[in-house]
Protein backbone atom coordinates (compact mmCIF):
# COMPACT_ATOMS: atom_id res chain seq x y z
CA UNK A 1 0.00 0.00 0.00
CA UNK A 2 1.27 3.59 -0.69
CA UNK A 3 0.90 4.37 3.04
CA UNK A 4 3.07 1.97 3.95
CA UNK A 5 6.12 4.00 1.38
CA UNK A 6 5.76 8.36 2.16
CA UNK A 7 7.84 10.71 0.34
CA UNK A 8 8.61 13.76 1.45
CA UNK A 9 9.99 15.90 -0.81
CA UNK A 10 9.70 19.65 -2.90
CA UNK A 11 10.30 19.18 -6.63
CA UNK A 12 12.73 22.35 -6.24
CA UNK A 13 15.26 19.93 -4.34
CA UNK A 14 17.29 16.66 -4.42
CA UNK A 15 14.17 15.32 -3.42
CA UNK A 16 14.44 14.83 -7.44
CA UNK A 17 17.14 11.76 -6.67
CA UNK A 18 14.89 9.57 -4.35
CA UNK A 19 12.02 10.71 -6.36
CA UNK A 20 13.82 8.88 -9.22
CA UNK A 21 14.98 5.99 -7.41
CA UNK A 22 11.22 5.55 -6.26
CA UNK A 23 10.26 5.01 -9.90
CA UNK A 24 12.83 2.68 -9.84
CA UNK A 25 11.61 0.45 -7.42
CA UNK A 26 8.02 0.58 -8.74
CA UNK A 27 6.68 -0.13 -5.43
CA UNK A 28 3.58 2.05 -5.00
CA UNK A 29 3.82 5.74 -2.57
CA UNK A 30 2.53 8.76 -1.63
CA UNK A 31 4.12 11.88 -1.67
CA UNK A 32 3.93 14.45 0.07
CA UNK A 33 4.93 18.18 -0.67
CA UNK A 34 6.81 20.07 1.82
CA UNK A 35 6.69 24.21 1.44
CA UNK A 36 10.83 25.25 2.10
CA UNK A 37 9.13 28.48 4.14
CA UNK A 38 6.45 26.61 6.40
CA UNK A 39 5.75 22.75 6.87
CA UNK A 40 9.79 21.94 5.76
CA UNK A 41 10.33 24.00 9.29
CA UNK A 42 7.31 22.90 11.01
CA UNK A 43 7.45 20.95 14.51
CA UNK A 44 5.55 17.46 12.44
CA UNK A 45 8.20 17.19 9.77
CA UNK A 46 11.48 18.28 11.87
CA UNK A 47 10.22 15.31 14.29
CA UNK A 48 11.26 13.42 11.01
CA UNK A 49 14.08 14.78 9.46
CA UNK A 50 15.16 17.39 12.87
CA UNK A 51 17.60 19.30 9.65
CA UNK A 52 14.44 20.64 7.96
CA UNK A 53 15.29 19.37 5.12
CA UNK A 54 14.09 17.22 2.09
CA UNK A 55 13.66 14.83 0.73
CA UNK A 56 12.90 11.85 3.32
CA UNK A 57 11.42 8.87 3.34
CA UNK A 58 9.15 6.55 6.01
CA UNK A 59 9.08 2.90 5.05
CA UNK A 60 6.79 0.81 7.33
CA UNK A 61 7.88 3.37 10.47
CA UNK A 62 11.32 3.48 9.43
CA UNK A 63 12.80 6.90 8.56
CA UNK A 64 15.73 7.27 5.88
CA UNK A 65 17.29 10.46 4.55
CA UNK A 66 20.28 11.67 2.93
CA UNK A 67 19.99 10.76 -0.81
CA UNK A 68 23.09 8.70 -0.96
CA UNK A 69 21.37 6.41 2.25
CA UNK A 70 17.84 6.69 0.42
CA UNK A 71 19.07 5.04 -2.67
CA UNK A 72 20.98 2.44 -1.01
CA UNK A 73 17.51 1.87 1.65
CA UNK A 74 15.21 1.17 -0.98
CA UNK A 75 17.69 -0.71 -3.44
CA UNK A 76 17.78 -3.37 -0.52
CA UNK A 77 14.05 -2.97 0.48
CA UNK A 78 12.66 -3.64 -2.52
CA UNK A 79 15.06 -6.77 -3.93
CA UNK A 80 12.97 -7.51 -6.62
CA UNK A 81 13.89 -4.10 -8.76
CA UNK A 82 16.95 -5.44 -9.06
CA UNK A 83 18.54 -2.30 -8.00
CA UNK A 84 22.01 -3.35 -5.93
CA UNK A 85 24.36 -6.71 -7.18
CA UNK A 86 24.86 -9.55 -5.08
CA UNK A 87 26.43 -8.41 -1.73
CA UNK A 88 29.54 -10.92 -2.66
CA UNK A 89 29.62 -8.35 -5.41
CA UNK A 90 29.07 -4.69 -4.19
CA UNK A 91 32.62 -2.98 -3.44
CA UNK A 92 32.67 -0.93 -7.16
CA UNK A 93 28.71 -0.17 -5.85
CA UNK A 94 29.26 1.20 -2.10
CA UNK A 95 32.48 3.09 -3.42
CA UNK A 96 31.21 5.02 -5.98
CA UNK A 97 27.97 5.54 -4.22
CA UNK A 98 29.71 7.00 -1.49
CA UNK A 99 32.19 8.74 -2.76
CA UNK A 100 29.51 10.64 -4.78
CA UNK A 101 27.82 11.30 -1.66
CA UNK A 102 31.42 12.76 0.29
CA UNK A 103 34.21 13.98 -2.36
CA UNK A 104 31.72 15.08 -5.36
CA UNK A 105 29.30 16.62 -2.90
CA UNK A 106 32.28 18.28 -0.96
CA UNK A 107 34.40 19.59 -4.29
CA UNK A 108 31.47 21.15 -6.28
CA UNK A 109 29.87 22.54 -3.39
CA UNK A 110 32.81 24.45 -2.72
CA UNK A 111 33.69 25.14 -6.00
CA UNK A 112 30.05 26.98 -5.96
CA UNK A 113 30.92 29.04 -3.34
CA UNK A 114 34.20 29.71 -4.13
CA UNK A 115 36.27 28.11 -1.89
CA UNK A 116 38.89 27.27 -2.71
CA UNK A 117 41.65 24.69 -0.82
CA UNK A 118 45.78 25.75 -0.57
CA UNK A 119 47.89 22.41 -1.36
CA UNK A 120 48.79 22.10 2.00
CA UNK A 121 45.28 22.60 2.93
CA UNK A 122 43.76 19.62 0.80
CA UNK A 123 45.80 17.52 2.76
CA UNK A 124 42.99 17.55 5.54
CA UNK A 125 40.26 17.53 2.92
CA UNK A 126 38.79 13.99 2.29
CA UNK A 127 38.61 15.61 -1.63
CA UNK A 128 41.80 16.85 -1.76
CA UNK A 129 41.11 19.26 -4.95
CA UNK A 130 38.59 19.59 -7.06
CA UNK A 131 40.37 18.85 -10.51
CA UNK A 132 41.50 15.61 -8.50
CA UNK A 133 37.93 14.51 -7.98
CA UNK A 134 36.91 15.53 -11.21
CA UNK A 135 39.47 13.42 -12.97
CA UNK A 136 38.55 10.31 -10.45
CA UNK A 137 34.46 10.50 -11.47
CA UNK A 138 35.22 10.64 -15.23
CA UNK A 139 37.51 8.07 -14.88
CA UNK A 140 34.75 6.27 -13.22
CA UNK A 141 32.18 6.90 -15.40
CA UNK A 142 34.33 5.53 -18.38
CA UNK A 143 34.65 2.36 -17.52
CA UNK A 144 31.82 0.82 -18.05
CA UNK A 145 28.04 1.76 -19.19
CA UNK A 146 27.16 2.13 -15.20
CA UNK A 147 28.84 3.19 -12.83
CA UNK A 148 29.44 -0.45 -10.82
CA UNK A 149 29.80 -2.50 -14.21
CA UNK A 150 27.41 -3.42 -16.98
CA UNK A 151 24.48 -2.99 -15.23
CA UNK A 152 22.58 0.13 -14.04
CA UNK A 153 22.26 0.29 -9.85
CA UNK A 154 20.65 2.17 -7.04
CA UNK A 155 24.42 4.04 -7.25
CA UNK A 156 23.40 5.11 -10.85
CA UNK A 157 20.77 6.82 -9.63
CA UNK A 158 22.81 9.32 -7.04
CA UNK A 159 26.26 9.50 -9.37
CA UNK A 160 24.00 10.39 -12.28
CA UNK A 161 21.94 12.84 -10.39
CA UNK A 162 25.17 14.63 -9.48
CA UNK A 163 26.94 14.15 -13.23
CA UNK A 164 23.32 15.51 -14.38
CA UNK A 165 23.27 18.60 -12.42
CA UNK A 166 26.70 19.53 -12.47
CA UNK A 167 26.91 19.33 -16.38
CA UNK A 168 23.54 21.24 -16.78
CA UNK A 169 24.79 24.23 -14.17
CA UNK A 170 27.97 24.49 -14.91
CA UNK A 171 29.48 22.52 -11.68
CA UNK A 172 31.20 20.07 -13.55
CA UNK A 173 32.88 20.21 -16.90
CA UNK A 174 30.77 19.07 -20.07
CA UNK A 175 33.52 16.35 -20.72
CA UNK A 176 32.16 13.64 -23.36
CA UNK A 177 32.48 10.62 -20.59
CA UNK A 178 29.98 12.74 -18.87
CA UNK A 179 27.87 13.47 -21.47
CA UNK A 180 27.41 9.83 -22.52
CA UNK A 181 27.12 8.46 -19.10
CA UNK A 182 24.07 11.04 -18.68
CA UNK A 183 22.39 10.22 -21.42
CA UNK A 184 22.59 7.04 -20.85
CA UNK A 185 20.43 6.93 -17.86
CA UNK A 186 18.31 10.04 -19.53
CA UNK A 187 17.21 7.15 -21.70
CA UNK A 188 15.56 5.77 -18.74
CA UNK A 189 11.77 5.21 -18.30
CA UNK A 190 11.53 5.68 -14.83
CA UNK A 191 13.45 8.70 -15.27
CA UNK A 192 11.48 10.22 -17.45
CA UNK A 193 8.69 9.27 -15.19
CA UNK A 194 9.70 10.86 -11.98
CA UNK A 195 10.75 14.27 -13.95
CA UNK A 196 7.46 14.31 -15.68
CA UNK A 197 6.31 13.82 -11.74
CA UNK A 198 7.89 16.33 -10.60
CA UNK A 199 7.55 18.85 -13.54
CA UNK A 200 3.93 18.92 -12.89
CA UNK A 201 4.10 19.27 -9.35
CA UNK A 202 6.82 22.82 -10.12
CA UNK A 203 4.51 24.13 -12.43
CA UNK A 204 1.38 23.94 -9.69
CA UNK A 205 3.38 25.36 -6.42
CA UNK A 206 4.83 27.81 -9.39
């Protein structure tokens, strides 16, 4: 049942990542909108997610966030998507999921703002520099047509979501690995799906 599976989420957000692994899955849920000025800071949603912040999901009484831990959640709830490889067979998975999740997240997101790390300084950054983790996720992304082998992942979902974004704003460099590791999982009917989704639901709070 769809009550059993709530999404919070504002189609303005990374809420667009789980929204996409949800289609993914194909297990059936109800969403539910949160307003960045009011409910997002409300007392009922900070007793789930206490950062304010979106997107989140409750499984059965179980609450996940962080997109990275979202992905991975429902890639192991829902075994029958076929979503994560064998656990004899995950390491290429959990490491490029997760580094995603720290050095990507950490390098653009001070690249954005400007910030920008001395030699001696990246030392005590996990990153170390941002050319450095650029040239690591291409390399990555090269490899093979997903990101953990031949076949697409839950990890897909969260590496491609930050290749996507960073290539459309200007984050990351339009290299061609990136290009044709994006459209790759553009291709992709759920994906389509969930930005159809969330399309509509931007154009109403619009």
């Amino acid at each position: 049942m769809a009550d059993d599976l709530i999404f919070y989420t504002n189609p303005q957000s990374r809420g667009r990542i789980a929204r996409w692994m949800l289609e993914e899955v194909g297990a059936p849920y109800a969403t539910q909108v949160m307003d960045y000025d009011s409910t997002m800071k409300g007392d009922a949603y900070r007793a789930i997610n206490p950062m304010g912040k979106v997107p989140a999901i409750r499984h059965r009484g179980h609450v996940v966030t962080e997109c990275a831990a979202i992905c991975a959640y429902l890639a192991d709830a829902f075994p029958d998507a076929g979503l994560a490889p064998p656990t004899t067979d995950r390491a290429a998975y959990y490491r490029w999921l997760f580094f995603a999740a720290g050095p990507v997240e950490q390098a653009v997101t001070n690249k954005a703002l400007h910030v920008e790390a001395t030699p001696e300084q990246g030392r005590m950054i996990g990153y170390g520099s941002y050319d450095l983790v650029v040239d690591v996720l291409e390399q990555a992304v090269s490899r093979h047509d997903y990101i953990a082998g031949d076949a697409f992942t839950a990890a897909d979902v969260y590496v491609g979501s930050q290749v996507a974004w960073g290539v459309q704003f200007g984050t990351l460099p339009k290299r061609d690995a990136f290009t044709a590791y994006v459209g790759r999982l553009m291709a992709r009917e759920a994906y389509a799906r969930a930005n159809e989704k969330d399309d509509a639901l931007a154009n109403v709070s619009a």
